[in-house]
C-alpha atoms as a PDB file:
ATOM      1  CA  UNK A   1     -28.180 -68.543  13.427  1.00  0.00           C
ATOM      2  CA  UNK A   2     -26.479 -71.508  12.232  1.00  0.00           C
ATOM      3  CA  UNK A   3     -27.866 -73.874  10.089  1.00  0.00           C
ATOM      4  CA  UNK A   4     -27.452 -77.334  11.865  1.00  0.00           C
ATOM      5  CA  UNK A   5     -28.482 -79.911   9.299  1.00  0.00           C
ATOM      6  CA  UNK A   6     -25.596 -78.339   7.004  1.00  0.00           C
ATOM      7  CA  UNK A   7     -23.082 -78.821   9.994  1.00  0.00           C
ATOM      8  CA  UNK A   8     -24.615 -81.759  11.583  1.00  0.00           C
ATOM      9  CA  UNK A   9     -23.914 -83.809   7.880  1.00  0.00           C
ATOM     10  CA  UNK A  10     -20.732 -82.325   7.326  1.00  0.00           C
ATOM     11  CA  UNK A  11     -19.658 -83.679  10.277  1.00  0.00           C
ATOM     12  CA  UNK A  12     -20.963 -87.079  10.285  1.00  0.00           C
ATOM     13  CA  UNK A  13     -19.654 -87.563   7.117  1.00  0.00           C
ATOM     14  CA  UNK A  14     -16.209 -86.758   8.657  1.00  0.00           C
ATOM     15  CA  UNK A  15     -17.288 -88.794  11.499  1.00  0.00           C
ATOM     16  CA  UNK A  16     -17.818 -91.980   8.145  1.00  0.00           C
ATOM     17  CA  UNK A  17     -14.813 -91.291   6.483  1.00  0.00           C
ATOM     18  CA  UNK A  18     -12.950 -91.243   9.822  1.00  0.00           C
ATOM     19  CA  UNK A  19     -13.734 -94.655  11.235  1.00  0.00           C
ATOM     20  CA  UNK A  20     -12.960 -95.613   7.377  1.00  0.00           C
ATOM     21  CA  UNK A  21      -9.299 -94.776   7.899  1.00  0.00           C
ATOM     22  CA  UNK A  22      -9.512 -96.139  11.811  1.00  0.00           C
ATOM     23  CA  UNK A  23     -10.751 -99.381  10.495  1.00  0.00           C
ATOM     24  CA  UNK A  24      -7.561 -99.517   8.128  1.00  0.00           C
ATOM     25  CA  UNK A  25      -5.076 -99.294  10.958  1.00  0.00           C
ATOM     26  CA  UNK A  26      -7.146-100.427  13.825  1.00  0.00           C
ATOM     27  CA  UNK A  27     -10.341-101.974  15.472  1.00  0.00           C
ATOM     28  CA  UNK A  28     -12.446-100.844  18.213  1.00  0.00           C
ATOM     29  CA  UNK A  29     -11.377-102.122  21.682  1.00  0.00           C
ATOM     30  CA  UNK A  30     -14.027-105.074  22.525  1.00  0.00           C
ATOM     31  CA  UNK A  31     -14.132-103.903  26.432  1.00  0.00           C
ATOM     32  CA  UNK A  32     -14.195-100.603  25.700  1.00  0.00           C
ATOM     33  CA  UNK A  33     -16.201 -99.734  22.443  1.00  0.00           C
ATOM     34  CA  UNK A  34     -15.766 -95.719  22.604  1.00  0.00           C
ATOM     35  CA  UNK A  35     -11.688 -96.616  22.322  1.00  0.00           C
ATOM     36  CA  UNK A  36      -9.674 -97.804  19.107  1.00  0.00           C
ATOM     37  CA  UNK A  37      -7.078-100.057  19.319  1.00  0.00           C
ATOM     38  CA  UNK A  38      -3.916-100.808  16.653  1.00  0.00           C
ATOM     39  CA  UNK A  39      -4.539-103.883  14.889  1.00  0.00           C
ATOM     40  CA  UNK A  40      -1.672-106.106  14.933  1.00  0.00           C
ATOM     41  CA  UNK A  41       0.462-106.945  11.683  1.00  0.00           C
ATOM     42  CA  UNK A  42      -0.794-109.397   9.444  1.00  0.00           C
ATOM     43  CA  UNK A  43       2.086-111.623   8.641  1.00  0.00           C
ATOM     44  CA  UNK A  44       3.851-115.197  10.435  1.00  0.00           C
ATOM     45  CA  UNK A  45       6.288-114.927  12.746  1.00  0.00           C
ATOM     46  CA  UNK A  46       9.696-112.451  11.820  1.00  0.00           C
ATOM     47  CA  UNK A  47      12.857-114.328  11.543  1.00  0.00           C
ATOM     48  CA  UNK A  48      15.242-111.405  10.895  1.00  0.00           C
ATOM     49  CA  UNK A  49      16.427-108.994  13.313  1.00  0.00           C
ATOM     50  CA  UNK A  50      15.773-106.007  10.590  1.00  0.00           C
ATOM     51  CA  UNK A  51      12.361-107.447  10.231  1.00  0.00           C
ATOM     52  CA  UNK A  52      11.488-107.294  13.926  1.00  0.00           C
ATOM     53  CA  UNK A  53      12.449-103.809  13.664  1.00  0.00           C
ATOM     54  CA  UNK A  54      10.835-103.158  10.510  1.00  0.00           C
ATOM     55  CA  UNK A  55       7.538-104.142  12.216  1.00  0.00           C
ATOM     56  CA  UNK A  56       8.223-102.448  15.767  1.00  0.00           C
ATOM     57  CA  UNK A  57       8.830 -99.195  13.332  1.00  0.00           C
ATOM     58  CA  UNK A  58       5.651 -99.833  11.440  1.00  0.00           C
ATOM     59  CA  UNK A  59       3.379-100.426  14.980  1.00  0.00           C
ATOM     60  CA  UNK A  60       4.837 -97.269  16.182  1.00  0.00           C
ATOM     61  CA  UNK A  61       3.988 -95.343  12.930  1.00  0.00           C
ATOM     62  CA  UNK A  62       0.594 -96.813  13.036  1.00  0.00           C
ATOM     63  CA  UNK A  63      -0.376 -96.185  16.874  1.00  0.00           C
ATOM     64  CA  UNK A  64       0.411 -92.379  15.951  1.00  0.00           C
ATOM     65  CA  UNK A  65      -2.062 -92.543  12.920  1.00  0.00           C
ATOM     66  CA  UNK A  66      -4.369 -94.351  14.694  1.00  0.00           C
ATOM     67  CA  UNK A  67      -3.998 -91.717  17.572  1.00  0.00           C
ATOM     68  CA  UNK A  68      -4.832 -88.760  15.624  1.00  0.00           C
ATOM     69  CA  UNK A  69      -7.692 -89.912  14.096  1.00  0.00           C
ATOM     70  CA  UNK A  70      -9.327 -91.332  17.181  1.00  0.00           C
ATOM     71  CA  UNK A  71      -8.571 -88.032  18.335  1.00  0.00           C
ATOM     72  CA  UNK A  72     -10.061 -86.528  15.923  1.00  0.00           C
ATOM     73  CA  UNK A  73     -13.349 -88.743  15.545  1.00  0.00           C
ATOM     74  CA  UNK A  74     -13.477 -88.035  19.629  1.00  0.00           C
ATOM     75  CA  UNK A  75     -13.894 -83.752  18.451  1.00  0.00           C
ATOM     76  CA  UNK A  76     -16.236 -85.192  15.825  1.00  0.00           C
ATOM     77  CA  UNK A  77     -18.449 -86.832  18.251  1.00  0.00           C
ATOM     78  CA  UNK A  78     -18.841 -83.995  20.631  1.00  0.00           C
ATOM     79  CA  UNK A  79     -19.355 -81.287  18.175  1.00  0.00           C
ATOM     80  CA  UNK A  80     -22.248 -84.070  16.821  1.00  0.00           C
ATOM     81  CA  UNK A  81     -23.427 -83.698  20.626  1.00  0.00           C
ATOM     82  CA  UNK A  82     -23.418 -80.438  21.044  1.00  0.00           C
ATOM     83  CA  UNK A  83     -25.615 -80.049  17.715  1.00  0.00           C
ATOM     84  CA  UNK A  84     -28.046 -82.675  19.759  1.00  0.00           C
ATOM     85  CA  UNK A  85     -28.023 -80.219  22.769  1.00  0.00           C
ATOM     86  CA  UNK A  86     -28.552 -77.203  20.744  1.00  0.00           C
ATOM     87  CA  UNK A  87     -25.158 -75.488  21.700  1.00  0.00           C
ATOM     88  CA  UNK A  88     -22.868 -75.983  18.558  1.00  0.00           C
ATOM     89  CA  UNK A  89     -21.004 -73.096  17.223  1.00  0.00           C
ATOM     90  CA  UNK A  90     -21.012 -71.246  20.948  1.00  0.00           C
ATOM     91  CA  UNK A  91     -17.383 -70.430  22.192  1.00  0.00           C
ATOM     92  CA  UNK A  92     -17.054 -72.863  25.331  1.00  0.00           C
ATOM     93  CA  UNK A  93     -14.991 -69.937  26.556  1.00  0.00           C
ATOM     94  CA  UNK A  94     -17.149 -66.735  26.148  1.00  0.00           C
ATOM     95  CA  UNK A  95     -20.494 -67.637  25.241  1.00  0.00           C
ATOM     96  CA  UNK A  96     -20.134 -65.989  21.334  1.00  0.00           C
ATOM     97  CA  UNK A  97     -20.654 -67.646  18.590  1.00  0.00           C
ATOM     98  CA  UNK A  98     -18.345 -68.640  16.546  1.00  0.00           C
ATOM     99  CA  UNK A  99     -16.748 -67.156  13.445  1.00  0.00           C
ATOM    100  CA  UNK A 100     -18.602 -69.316  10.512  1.00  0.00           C
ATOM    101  CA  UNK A 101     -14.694 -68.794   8.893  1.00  0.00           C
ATOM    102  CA  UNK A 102     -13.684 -70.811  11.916  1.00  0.00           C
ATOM    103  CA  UNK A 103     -16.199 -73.681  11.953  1.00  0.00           C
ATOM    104  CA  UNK A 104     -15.403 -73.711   8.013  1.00  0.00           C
ATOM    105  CA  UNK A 105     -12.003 -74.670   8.721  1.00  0.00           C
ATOM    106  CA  UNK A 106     -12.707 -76.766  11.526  1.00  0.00           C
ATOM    107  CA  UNK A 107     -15.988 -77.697  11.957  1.00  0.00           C
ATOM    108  CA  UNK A 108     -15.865 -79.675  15.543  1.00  0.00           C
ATOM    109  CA  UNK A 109     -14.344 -76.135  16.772  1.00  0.00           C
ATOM    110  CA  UNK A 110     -15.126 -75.915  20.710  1.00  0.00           C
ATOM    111  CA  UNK A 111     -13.983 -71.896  20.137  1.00  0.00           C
ATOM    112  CA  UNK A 112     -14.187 -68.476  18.818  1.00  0.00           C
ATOM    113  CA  UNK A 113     -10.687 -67.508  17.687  1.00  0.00           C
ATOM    114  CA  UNK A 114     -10.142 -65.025  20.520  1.00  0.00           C
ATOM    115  CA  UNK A 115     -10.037 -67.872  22.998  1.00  0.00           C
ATOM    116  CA  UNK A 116      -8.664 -70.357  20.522  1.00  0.00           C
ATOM    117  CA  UNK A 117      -5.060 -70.643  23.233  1.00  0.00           C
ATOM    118  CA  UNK A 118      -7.790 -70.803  26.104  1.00  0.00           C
ATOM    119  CA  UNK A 119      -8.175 -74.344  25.283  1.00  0.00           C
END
């Protein structure tokens, strides 16, 4: 049905080039190694008002980076999992398999586009 080496090294190169961009914003979480953390700014200590707010903006905009792609990587992981337990590219939903158009678009796909809002 599927060919799962294709899908299985598409995705862990996503998986790669994900944790390339979470290593550029964050680091894993020592007591929790399956969670990303921001890292702090690099930099001495802000003597400026507008500075401290300059780097309160920049943390912010870098938690929500960092949140989408450990989000993502998270999809990544379990699509990679259900390829171990021989149930990629089966709508979680229905039971169908998935539109290839679909897992083209978005490999890590848990769906068939008819229950794509039953998520």
């Amino acid at each position: 049905m599927f060919d799962l080496k294709y899908w299985q090294e598409k995705l862990t190169a996503e998986k790669t080039d994900l944790e390339s961009q979470l290593s550029k914003v964050g680091r894993i979480n020592p007591q929790n190694k399956t969670d990303w953390e921001v890292k702090p700014l690099d930099g001495s200590e802000t003597a400026f008002r507008d500075e401290v707010a300059d780097d309160l903006e920049e943390m912010d905009e870098r938690e929500e980076i960092e949140r989408g792609l450990e989000e993502r990587l998270h999809q990544v992981l379990e699509a990679l999992d259900r390829i171990a337990n021989n149930k990629f590219g089966i709508c979680e939903v229905g039971g169908e398999a998935i539109e290839e158009e679909r897992l083209m678009t978005n490999p890590a796909a848990r769906t068939c586009k008819a229950h794509i809002d039953a998520r």
